[in-house]
Structure formats: structure tokens, C-alpha cells
N, C-alpha and C. Protein backbone atom coordinates (compact mmCIF):
# COMPACT_ATOMS: atom_id res chain seq x y z
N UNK A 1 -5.08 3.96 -8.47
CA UNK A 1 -4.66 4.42 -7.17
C UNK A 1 -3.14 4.31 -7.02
N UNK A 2 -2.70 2.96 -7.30
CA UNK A 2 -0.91 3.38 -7.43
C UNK A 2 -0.17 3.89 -8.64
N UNK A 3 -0.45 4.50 -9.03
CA UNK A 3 0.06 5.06 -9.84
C UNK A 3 -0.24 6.94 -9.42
N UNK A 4 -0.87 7.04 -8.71
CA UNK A 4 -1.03 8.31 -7.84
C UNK A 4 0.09 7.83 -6.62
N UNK A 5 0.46 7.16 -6.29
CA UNK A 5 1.24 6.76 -5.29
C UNK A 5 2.26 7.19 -5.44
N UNK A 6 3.61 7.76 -4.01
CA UNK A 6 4.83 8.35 -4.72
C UNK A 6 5.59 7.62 -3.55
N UNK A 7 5.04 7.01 -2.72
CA UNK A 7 5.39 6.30 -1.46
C UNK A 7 4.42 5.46 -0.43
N UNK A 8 5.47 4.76 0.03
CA UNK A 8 4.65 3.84 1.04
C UNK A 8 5.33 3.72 2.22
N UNK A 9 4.38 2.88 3.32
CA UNK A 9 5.58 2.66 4.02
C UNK A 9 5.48 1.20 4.36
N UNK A 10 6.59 0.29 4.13
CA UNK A 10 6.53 -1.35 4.41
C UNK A 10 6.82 -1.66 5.57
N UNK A 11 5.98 -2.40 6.13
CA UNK A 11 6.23 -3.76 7.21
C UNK A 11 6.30 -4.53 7.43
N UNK A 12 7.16 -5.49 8.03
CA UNK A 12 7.60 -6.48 7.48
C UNK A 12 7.64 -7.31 8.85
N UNK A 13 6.89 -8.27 8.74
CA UNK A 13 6.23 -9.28 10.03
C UNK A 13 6.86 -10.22 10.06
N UNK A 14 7.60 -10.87 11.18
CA UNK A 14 8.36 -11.92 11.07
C UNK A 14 7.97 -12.65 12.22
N UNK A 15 6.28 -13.38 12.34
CA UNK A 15 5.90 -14.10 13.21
C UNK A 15 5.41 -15.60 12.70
N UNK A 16 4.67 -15.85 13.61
CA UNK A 16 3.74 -17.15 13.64
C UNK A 16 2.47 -16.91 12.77
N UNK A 17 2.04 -17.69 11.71
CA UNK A 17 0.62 -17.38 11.27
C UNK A 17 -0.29 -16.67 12.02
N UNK A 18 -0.44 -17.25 13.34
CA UNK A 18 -1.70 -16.43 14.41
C UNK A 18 -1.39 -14.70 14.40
N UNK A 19 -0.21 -14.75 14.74
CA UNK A 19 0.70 -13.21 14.87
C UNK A 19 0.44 -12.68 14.18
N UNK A 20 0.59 -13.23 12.64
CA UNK A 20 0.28 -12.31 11.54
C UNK A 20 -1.31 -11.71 11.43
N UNK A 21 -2.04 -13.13 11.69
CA UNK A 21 -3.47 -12.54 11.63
C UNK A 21 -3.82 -11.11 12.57
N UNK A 22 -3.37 -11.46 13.49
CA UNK A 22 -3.94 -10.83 14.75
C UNK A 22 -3.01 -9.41 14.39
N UNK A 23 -2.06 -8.81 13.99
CA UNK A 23 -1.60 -8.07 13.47
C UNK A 23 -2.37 -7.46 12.27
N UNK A 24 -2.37 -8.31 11.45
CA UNK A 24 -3.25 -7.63 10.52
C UNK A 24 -4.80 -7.00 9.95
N UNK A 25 -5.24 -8.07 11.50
CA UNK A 25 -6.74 -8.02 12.05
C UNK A 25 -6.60 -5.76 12.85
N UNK A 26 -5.56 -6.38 13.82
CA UNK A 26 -5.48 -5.12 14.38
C UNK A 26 -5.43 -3.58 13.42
N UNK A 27 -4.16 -4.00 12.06
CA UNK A 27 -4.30 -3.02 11.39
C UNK A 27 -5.04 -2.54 10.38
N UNK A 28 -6.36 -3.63 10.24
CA UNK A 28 -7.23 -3.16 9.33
C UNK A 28 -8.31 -2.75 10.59
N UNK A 29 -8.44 -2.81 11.50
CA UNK A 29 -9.21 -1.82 12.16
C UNK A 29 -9.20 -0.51 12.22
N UNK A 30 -7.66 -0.53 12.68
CA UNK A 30 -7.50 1.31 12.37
C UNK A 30 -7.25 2.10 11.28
N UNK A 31 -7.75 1.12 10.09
CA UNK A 31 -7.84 1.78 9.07
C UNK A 31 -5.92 1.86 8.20
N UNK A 32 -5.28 0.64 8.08
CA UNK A 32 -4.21 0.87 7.70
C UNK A 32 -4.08 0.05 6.49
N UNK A 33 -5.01 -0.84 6.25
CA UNK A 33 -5.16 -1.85 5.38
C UNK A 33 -5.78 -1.35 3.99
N UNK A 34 -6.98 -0.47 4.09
CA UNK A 34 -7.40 0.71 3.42
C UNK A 34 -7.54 1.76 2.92
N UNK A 35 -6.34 2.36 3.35
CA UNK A 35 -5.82 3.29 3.54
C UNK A 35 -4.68 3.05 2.00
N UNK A 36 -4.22 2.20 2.04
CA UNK A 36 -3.28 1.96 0.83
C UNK A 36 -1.67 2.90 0.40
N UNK A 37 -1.41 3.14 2.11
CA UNK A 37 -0.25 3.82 2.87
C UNK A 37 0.69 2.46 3.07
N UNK A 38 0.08 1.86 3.15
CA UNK A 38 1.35 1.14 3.78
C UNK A 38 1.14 -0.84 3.09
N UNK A 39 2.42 -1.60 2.82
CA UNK A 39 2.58 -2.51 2.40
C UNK A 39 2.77 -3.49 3.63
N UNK A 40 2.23 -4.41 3.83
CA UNK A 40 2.60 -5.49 4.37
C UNK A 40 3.46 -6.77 4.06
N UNK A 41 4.10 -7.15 4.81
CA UNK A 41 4.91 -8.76 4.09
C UNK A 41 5.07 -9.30 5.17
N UNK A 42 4.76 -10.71 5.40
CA UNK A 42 5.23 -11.12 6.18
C UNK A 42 6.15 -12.91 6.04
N UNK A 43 7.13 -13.17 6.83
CA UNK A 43 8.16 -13.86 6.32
C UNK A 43 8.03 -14.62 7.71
N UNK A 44 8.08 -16.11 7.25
CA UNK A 44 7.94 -17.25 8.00
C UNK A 44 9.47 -17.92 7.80
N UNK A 45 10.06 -18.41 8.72
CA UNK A 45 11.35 -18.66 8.76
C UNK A 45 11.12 -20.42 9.08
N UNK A 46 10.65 -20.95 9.44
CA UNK A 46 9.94 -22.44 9.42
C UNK A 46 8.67 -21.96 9.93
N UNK A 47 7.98 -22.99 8.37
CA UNK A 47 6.81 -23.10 8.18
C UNK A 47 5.67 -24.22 8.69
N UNK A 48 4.65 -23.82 8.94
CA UNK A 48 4.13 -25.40 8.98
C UNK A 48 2.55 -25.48 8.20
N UNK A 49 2.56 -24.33 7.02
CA UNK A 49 1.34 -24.47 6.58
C UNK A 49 2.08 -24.73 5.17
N UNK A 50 2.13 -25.15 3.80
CA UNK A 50 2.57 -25.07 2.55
C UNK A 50 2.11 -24.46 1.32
N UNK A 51 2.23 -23.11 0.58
CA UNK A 51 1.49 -22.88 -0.12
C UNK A 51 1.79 -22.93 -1.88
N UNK A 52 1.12 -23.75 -2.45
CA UNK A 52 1.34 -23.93 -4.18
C UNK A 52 0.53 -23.18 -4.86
N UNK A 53 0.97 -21.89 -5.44
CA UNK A 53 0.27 -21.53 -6.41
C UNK A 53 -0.79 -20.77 -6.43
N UNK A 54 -0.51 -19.98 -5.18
CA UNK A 54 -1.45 -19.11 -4.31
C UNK A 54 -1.01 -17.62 -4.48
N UNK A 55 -2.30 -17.12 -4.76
CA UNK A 55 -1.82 -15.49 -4.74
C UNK A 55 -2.16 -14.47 -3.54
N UNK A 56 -1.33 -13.36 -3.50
CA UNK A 56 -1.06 -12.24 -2.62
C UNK A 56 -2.74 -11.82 -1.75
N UNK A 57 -3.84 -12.14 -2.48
CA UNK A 57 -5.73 -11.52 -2.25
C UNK A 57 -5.09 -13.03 -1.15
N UNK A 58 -5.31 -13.96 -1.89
CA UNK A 58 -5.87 -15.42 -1.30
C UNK A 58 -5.03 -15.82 -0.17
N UNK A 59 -3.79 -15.37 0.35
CA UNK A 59 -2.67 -14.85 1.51
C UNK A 59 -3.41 -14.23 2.15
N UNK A 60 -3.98 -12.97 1.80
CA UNK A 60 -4.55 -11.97 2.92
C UNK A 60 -5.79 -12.61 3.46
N UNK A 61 -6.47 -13.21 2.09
CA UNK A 61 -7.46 -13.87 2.96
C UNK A 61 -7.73 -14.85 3.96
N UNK A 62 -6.73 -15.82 3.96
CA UNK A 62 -6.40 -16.52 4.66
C UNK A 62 -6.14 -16.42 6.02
N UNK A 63 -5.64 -15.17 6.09
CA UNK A 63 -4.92 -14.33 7.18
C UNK A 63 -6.25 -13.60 8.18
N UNK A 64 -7.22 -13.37 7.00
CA UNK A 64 -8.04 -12.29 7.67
C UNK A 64 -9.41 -12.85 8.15
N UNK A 65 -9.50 -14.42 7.47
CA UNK A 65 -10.29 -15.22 7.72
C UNK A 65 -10.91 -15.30 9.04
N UNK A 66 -12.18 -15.52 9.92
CA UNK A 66 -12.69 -16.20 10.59
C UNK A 66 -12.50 -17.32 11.05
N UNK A 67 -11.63 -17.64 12.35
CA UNK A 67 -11.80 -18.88 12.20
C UNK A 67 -12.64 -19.96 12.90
């Protein structure tokens, strides 16, 4: 699939963990998460969760989790 890709479009979240969820909760509803249009990142400027050795799936999941 990316390699059929010739563009994207990135967004770039600069909230609170909750923010992010609830953001990203919102954009996999309308189908933006699936879609495989668009990149997400999001950037914590002080943190208060710590992550070692964790990958990009296990981030989203975290994010997209139930809580």
C-alpha cells in the first residue's frame, strides 16, 4: 500500500495524552485512520507517562485503548 502512495497529509498533535486519544478516537471514526491518507504524530513537550522501547502499533494502541 505505500509504495502506491505518492502523498500524505501529516498532523501533528501537540496535546495532553487524553487529547491525543480523543483526537484520534475522533479520527478513526470518520474513517481517517484507515484510510492511510494521512500520518499522525503527536509531540508531548512535558511528559508524565515514560516510554522504553516501545513501538509506533503499541503507541497507537495505547492511545486507542479502552479505558
Amino acid at each position: 500500500m505505500l509504495s502506491d502512495m505518492t502523498s500524505c497529509l501529516v498532523i501533528v498533535i501537540c496535546a495532553s495524552p487524553d487529547t491525543v486519544r480523543e483526537i484520534l478516537l475522533a479520527a478513526e471514526e470518520i474513517g481517517m485512520i484507515a484510510s492511510g491518507e494521512y500520518v499522525f504524530f503527536s509531540i508531548e513537550l512535558f511528559t508524565r507517562y515514560v516510554y522504553y522501547n516501545v513501538t509506533a502499533h503499541e503507541l497507537v494502541h495505547h492511545f486507542l485503548k479502552d479505558k
